[in-house]
PDB file of N, CA and C in Angstrom:
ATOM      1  N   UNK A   1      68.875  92.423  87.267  1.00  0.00           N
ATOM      2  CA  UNK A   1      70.213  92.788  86.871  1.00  0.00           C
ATOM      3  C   UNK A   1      71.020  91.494  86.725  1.00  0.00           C
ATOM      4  N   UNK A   2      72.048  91.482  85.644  1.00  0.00           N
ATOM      5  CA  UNK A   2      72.446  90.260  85.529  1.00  0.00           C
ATOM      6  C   UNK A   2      73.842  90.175  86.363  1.00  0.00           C
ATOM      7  N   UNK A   3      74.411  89.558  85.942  1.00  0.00           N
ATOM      8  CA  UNK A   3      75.799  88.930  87.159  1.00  0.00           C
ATOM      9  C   UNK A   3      76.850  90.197  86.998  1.00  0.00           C
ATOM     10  N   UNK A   4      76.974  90.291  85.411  1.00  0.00           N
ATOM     11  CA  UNK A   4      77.982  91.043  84.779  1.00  0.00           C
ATOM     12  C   UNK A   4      77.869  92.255  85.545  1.00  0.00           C
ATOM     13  N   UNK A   5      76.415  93.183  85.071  1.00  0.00           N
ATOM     14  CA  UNK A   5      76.153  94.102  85.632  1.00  0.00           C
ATOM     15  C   UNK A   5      76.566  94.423  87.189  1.00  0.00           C
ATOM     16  N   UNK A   6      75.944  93.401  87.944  1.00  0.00           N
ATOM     17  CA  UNK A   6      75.790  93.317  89.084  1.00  0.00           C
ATOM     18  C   UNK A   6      77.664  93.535  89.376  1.00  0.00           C
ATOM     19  N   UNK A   7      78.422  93.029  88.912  1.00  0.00           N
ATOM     20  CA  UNK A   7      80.019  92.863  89.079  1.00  0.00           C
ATOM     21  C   UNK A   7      80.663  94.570  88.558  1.00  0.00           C
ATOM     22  N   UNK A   8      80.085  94.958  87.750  1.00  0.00           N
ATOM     23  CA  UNK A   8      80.347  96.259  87.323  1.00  0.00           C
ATOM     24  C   UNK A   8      80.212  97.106  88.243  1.00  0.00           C
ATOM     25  N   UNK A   9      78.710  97.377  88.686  1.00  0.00           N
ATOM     26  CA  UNK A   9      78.535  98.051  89.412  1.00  0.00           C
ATOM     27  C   UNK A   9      79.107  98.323  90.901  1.00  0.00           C
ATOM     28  N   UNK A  10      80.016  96.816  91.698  1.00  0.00           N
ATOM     29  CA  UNK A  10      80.410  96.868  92.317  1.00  0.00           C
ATOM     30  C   UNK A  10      81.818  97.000  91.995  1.00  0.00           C
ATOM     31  N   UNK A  11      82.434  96.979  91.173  1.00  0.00           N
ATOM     32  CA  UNK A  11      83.950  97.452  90.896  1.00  0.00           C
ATOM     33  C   UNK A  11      83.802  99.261  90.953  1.00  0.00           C
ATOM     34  N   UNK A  12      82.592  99.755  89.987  1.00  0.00           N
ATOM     35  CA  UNK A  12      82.130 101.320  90.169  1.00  0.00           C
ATOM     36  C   UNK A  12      82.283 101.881  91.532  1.00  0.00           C
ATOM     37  N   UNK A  13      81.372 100.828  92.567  1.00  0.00           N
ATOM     38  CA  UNK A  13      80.897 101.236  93.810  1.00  0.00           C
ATOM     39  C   UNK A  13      82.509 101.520  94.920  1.00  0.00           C
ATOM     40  N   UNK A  14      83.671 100.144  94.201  1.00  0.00           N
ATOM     41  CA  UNK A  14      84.816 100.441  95.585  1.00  0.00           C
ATOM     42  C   UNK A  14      85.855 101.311  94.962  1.00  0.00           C
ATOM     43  N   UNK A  15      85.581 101.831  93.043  1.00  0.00           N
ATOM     44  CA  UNK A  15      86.439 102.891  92.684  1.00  0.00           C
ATOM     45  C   UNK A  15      85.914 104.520  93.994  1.00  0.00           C
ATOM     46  N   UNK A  16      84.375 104.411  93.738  1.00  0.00           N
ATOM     47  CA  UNK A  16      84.090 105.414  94.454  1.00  0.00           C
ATOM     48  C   UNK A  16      84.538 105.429  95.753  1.00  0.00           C
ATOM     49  N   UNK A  17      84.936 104.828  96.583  1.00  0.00           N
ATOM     50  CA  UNK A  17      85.044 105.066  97.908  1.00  0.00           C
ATOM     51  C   UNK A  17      86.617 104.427  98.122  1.00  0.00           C
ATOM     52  N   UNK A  18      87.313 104.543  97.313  1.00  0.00           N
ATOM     53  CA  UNK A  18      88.621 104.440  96.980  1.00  0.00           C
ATOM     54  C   UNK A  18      88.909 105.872  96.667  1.00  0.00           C
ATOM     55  N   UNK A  19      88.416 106.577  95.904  1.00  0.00           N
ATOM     56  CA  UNK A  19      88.741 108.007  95.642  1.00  0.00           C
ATOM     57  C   UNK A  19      88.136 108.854  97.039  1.00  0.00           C
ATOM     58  N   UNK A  20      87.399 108.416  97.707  1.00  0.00           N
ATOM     59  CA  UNK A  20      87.066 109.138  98.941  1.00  0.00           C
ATOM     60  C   UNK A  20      87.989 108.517 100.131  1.00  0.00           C
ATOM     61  N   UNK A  21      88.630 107.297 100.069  1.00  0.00           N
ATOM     62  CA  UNK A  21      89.811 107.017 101.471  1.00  0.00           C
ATOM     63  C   UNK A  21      88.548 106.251 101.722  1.00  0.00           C
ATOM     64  N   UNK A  22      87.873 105.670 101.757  1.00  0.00           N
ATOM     65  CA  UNK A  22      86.613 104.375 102.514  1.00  0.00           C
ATOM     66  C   UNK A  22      86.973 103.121 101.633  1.00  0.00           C
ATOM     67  N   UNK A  23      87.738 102.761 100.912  1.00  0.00           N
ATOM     68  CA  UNK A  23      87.355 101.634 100.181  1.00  0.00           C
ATOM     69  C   UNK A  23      88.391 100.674 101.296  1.00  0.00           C
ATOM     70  N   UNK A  24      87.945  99.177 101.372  1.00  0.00           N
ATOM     71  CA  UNK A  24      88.788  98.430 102.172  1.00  0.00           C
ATOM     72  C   UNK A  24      89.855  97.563 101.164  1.00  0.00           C
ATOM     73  N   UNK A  25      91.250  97.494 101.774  1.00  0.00           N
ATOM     74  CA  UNK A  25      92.415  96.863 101.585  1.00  0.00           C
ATOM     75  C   UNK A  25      92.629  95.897 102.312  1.00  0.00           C
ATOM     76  N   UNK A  26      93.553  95.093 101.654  1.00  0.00           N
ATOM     77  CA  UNK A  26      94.152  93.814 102.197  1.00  0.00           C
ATOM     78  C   UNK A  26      95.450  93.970 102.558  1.00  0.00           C
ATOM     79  N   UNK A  27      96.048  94.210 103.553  1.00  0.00           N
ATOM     80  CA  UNK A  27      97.503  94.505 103.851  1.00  0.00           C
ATOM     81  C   UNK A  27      98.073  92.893 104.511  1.00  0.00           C
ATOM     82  N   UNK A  28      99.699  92.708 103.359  1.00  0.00           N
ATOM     83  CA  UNK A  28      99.985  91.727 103.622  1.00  0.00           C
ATOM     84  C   UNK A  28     101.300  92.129 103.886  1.00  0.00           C
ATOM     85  N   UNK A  29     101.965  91.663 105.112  1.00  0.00           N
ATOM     86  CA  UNK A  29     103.271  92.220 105.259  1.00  0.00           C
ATOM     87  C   UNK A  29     104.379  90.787 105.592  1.00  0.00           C
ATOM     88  N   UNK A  30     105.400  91.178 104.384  1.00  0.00           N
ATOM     89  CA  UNK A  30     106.462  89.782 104.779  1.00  0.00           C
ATOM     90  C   UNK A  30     107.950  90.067 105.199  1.00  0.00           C
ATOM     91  N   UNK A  31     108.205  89.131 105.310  1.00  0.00           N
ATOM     92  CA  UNK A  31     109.579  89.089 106.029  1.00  0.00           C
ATOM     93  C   UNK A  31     110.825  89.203 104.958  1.00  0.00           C
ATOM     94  N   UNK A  32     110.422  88.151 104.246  1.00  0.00           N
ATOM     95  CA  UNK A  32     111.683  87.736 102.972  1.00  0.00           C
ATOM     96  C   UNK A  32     110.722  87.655 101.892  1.00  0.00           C
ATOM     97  N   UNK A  33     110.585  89.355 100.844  1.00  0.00           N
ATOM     98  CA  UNK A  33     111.373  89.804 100.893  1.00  0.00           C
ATOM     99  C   UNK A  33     110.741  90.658 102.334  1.00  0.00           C
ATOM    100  N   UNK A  34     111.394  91.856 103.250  1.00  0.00           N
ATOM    101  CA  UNK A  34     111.095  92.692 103.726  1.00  0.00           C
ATOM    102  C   UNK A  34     110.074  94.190 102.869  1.00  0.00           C
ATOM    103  N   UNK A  35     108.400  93.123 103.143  1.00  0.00           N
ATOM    104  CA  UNK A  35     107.618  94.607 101.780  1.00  0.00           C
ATOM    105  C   UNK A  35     106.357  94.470 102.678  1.00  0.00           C
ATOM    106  N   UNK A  36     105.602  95.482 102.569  1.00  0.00           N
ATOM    107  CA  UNK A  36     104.695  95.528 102.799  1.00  0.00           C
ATOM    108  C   UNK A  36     103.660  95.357 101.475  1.00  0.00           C
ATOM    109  N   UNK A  37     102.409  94.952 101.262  1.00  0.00           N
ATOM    110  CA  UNK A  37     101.414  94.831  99.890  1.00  0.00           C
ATOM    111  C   UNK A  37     100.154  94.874 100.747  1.00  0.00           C
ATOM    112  N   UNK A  38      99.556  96.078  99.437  1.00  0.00           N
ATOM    113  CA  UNK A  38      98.137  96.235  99.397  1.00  0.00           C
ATOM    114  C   UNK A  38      97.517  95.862  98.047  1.00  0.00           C
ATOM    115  N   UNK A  39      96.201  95.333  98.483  1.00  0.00           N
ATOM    116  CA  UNK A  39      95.677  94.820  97.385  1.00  0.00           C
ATOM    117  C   UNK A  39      94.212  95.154  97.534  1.00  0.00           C
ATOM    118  N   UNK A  40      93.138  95.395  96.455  1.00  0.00           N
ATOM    119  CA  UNK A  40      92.232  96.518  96.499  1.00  0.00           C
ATOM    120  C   UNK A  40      92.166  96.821  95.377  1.00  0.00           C
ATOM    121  N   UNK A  41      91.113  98.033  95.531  1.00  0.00           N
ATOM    122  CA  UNK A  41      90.007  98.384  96.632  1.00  0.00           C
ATOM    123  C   UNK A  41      88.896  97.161  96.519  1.00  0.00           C
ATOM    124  N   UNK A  42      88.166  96.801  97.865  1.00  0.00           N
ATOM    125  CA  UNK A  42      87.105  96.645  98.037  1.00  0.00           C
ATOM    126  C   UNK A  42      86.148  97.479  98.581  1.00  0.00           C
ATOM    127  N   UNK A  43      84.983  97.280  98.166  1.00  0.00           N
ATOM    128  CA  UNK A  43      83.470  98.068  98.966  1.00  0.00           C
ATOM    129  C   UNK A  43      83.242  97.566 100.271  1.00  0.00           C
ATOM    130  N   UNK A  44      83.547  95.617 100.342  1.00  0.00           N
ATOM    131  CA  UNK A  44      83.442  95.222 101.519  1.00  0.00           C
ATOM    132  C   UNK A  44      84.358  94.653 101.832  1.00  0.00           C
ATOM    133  N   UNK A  45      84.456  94.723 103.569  1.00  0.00           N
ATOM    134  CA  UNK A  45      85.548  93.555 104.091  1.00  0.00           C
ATOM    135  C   UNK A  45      85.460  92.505 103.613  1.00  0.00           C
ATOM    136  N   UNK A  46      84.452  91.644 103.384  1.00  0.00           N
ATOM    137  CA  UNK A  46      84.281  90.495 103.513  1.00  0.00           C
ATOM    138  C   UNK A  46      84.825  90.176 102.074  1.00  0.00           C
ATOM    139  N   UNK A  47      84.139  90.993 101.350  1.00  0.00           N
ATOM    140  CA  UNK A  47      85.109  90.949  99.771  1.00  0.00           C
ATOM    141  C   UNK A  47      86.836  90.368  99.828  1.00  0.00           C
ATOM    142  N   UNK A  48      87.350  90.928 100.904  1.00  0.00           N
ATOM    143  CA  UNK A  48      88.311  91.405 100.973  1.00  0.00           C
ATOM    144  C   UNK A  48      89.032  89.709 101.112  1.00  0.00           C
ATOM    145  N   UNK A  49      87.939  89.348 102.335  1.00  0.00           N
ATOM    146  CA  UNK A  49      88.261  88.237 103.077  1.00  0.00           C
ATOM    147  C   UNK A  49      88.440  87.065 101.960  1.00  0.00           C
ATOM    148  N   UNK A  50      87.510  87.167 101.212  1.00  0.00           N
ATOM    149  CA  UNK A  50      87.313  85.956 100.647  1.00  0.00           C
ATOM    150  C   UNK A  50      88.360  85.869  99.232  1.00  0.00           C
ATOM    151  N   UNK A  51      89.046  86.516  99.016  1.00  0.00           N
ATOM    152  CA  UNK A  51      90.005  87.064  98.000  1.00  0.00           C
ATOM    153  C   UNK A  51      91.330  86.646  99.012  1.00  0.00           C
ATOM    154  N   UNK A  52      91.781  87.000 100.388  1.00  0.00           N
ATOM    155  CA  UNK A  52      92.798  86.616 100.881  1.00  0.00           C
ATOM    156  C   UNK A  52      93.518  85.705 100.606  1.00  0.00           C
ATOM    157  N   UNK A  53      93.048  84.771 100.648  1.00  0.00           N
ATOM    158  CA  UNK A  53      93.898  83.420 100.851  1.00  0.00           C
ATOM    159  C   UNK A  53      94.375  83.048  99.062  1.00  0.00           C
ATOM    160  N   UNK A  54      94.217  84.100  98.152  1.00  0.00           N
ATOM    161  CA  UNK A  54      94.571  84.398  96.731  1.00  0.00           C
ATOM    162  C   UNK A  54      95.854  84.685  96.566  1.00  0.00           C
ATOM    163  N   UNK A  55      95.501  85.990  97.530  1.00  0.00           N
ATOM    164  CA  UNK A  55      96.966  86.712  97.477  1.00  0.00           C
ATOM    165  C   UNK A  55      98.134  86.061  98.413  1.00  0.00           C
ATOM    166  N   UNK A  56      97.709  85.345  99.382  1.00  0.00           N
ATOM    167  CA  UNK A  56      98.745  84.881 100.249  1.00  0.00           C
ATOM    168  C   UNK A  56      99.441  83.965  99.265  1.00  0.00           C
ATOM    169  N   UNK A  57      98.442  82.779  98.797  1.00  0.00           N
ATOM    170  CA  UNK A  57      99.221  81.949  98.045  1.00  0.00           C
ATOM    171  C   UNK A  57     100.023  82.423  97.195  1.00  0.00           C
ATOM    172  N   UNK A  58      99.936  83.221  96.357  1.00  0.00           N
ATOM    173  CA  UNK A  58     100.516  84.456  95.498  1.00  0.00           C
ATOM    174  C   UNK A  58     102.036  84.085  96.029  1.00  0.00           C
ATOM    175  N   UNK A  59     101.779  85.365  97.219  1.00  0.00           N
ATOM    176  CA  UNK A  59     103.080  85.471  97.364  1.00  0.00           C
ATOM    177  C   UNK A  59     103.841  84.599  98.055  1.00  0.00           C
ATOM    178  N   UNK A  60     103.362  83.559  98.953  1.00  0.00           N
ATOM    179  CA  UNK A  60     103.978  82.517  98.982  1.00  0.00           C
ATOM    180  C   UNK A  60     104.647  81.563  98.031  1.00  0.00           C
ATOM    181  N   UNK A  61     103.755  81.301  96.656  1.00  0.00           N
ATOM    182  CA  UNK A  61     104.481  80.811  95.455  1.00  0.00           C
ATOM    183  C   UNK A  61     105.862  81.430  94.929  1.00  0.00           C
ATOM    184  N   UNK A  62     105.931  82.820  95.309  1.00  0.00           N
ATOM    185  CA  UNK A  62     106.742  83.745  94.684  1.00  0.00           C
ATOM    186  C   UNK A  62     108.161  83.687  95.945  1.00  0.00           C
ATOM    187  N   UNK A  63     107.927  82.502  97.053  1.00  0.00           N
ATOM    188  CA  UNK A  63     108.876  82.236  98.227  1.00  0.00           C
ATOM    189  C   UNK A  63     108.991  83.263  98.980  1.00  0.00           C
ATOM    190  N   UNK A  64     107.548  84.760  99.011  1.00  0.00           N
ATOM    191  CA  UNK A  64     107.705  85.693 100.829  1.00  0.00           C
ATOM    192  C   UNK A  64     107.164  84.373 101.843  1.00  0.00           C
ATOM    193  N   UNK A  65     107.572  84.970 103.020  1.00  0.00           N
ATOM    194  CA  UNK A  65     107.350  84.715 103.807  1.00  0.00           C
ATOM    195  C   UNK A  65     106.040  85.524 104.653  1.00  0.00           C
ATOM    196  N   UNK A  66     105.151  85.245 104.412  1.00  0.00           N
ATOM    197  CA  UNK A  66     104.137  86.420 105.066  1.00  0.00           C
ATOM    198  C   UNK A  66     104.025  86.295 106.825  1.00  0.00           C
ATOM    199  N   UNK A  67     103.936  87.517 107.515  1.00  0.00           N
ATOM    200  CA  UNK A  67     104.042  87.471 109.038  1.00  0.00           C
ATOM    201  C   UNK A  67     102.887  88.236 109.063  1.00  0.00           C
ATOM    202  N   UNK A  68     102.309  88.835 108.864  1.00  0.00           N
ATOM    203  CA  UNK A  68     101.014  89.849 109.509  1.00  0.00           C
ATOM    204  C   UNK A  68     100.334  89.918 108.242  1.00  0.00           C
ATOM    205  N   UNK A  69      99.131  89.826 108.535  1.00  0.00           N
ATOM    206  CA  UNK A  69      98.235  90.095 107.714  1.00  0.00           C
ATOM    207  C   UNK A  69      96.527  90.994 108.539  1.00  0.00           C
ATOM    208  N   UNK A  70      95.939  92.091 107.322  1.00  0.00           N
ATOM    209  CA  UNK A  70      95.164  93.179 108.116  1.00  0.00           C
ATOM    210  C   UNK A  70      94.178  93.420 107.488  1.00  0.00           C
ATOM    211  N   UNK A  71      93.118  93.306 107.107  1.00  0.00           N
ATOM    212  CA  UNK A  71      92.086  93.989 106.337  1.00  0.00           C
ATOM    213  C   UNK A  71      91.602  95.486 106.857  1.00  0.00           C
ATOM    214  N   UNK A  72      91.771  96.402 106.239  1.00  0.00           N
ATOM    215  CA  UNK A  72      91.642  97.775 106.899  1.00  0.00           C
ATOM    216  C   UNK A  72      90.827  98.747 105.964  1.00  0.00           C
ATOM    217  N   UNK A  73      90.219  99.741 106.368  1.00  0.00           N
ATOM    218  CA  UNK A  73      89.331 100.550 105.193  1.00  0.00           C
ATOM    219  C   UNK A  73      90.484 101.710 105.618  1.00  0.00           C
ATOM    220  N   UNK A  74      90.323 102.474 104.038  1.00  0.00           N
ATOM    221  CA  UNK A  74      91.540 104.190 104.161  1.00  0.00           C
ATOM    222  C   UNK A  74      91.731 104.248 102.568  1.00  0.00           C
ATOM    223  N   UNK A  75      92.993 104.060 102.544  1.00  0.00           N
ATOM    224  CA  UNK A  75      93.939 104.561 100.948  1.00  0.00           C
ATOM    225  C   UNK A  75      95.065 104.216 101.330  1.00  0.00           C
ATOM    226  N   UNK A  76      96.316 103.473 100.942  1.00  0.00           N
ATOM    227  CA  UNK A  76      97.200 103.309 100.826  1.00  0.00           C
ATOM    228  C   UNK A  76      98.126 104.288 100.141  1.00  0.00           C
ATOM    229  N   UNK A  77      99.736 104.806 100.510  1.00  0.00           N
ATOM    230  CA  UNK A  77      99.994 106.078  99.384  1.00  0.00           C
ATOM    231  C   UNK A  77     100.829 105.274  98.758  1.00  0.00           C
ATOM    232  N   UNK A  78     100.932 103.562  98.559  1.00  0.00           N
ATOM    233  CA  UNK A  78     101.644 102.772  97.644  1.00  0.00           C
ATOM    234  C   UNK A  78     101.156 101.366  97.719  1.00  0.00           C
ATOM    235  N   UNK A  79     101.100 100.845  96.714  1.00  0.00           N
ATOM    236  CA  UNK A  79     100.167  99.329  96.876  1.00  0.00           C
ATOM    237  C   UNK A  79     101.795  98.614  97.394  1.00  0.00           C
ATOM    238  N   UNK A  80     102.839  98.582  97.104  1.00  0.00           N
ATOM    239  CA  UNK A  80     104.099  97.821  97.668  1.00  0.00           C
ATOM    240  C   UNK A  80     105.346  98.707  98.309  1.00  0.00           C
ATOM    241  N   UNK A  81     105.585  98.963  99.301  1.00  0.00           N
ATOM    242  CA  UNK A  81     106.792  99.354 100.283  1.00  0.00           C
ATOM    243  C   UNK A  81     107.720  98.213  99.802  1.00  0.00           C
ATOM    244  N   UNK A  82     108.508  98.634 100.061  1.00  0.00           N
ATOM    245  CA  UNK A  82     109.771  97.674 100.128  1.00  0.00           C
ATOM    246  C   UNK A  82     110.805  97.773 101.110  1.00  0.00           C
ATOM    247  N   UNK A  83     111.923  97.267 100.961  1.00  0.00           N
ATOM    248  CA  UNK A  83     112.924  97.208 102.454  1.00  0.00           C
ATOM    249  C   UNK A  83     113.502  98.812 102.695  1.00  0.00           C
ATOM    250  N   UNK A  84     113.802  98.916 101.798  1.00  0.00           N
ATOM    251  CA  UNK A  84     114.303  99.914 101.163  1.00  0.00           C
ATOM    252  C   UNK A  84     113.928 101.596 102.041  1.00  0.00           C
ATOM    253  N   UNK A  85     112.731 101.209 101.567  1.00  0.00           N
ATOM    254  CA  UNK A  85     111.515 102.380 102.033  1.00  0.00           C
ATOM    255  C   UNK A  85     111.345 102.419 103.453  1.00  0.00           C
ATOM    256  N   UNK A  86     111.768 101.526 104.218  1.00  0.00           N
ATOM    257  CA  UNK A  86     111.473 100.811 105.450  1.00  0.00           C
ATOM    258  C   UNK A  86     112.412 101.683 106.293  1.00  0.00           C
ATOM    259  N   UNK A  87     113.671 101.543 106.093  1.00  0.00           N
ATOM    260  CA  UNK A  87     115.061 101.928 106.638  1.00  0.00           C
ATOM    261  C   UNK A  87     115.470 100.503 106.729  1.00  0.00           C
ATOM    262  N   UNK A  88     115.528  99.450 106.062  1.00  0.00           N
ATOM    263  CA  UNK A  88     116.558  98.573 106.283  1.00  0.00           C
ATOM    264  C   UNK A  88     115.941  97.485 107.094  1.00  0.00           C
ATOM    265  N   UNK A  89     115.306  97.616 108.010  1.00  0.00           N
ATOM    266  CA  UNK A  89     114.059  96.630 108.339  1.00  0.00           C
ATOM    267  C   UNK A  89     113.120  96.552 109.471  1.00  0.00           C
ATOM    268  N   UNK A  90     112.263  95.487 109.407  1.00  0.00           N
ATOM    269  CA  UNK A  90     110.759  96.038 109.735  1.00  0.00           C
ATOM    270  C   UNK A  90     110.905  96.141 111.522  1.00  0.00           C
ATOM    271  N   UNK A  91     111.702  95.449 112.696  1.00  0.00           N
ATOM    272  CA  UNK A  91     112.349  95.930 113.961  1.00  0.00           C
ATOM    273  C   UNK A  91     112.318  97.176 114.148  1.00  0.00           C
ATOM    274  N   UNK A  92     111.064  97.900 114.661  1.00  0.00           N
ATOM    275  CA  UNK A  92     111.198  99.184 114.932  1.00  0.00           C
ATOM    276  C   UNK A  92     110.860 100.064 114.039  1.00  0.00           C
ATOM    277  N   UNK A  93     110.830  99.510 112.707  1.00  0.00           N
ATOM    278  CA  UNK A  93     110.234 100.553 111.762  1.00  0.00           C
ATOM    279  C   UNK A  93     109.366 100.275 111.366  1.00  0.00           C
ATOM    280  N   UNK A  94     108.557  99.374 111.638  1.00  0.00           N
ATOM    281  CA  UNK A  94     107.510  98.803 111.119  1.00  0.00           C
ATOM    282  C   UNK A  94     106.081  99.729 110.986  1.00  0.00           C
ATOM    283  N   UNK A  95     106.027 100.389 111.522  1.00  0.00           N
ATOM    284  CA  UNK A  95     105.278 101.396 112.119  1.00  0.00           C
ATOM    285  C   UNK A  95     105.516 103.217 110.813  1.00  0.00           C
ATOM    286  N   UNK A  96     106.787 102.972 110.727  1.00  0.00           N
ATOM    287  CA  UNK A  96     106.863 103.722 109.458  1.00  0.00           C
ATOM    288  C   UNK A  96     106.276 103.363 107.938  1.00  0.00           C
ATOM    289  N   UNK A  97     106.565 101.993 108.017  1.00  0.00           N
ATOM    290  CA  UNK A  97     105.827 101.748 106.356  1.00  0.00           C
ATOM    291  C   UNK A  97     104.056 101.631 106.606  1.00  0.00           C
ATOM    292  N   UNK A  98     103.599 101.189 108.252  1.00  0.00           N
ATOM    293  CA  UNK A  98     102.276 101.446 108.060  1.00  0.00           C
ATOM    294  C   UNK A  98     101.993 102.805 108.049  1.00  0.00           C
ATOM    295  N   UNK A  99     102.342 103.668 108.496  1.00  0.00           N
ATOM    296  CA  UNK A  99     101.965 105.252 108.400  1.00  0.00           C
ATOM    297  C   UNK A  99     102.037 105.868 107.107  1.00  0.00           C
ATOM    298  N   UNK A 100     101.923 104.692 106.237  1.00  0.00           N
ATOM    299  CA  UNK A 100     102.463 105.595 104.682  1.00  0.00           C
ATOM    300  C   UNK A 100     100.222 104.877 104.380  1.00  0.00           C
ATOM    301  N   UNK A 101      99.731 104.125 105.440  1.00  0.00           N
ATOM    302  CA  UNK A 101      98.267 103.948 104.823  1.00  0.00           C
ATOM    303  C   UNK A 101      97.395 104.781 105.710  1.00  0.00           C
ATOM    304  N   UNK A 102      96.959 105.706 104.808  1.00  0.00           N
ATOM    305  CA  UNK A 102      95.698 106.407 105.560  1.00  0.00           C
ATOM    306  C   UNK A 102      94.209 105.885 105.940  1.00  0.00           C
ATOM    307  N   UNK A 103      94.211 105.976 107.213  1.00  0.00           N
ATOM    308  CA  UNK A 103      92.808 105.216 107.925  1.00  0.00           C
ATOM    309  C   UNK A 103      91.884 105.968 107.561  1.00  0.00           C
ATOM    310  N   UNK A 104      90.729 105.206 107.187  1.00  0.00           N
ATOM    311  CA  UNK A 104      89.429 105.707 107.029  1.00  0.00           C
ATOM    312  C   UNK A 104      89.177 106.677 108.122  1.00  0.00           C
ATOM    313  N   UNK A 105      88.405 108.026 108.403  1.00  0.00           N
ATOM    314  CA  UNK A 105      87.603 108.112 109.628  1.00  0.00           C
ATOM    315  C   UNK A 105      86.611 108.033 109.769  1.00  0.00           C
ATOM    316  N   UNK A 106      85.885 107.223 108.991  1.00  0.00           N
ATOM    317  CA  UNK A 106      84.640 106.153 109.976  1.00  0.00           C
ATOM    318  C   UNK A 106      84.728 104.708 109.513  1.00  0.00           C
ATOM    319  N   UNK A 107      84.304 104.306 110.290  1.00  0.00           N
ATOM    320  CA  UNK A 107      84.385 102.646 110.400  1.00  0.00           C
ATOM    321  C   UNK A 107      83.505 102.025 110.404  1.00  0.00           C
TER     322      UNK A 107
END
């Protein structure tokens, strides 16, 4: 199988288990602006891992401030939260914009 293929088949493989809640995400959560971001799907963590330091720079270029960062398997019910969505900010509510990502149940 050639590279291409081989790359197809694994974009196929984390649509599938993205439509089942198993595919793994990259959750990056910042300060300024106040958002949470998912980025995805992967099939594997490690996928996930090695793509990170992509998106951080990302949004660091773009001047967030990133504070937590999570690799997690589930479904997200929005790839970006915002402050907004939050109640105004992440002190105490932080816990609300993660409850908007559904955890895999198996691991």
């Amino acid at each position: 199988m050639d590279r291409k293929s081989w790359e197809n088949n694994q974009g196929c493989f984390a649509c599938y288990l993205e439509k089942m809640g198993m595919a793994w995400w990259v959750e990056i959560i910042t300060q300024e602006p106040q958002c949470i971001y998912y980025f995805g799907p992967f099939a594997r963590a490690s996928e996930a891992k090695l793509l990170l330091g992509g998106y951080i720079d990302d949004l660091e270029e773009e001047g967030a401030q990133v504070i937590a960062i999570d690799i997690k398997r589930g479904q997200p019910s929005n790839l970006t939260i915002i402050e907004d969505e939050l109640g105004g900010s992440f002190e105490g509510n932080l816990s609300l914009g993660i409850s908007s990502f559904v955890q895999a149940w198996l691991r």
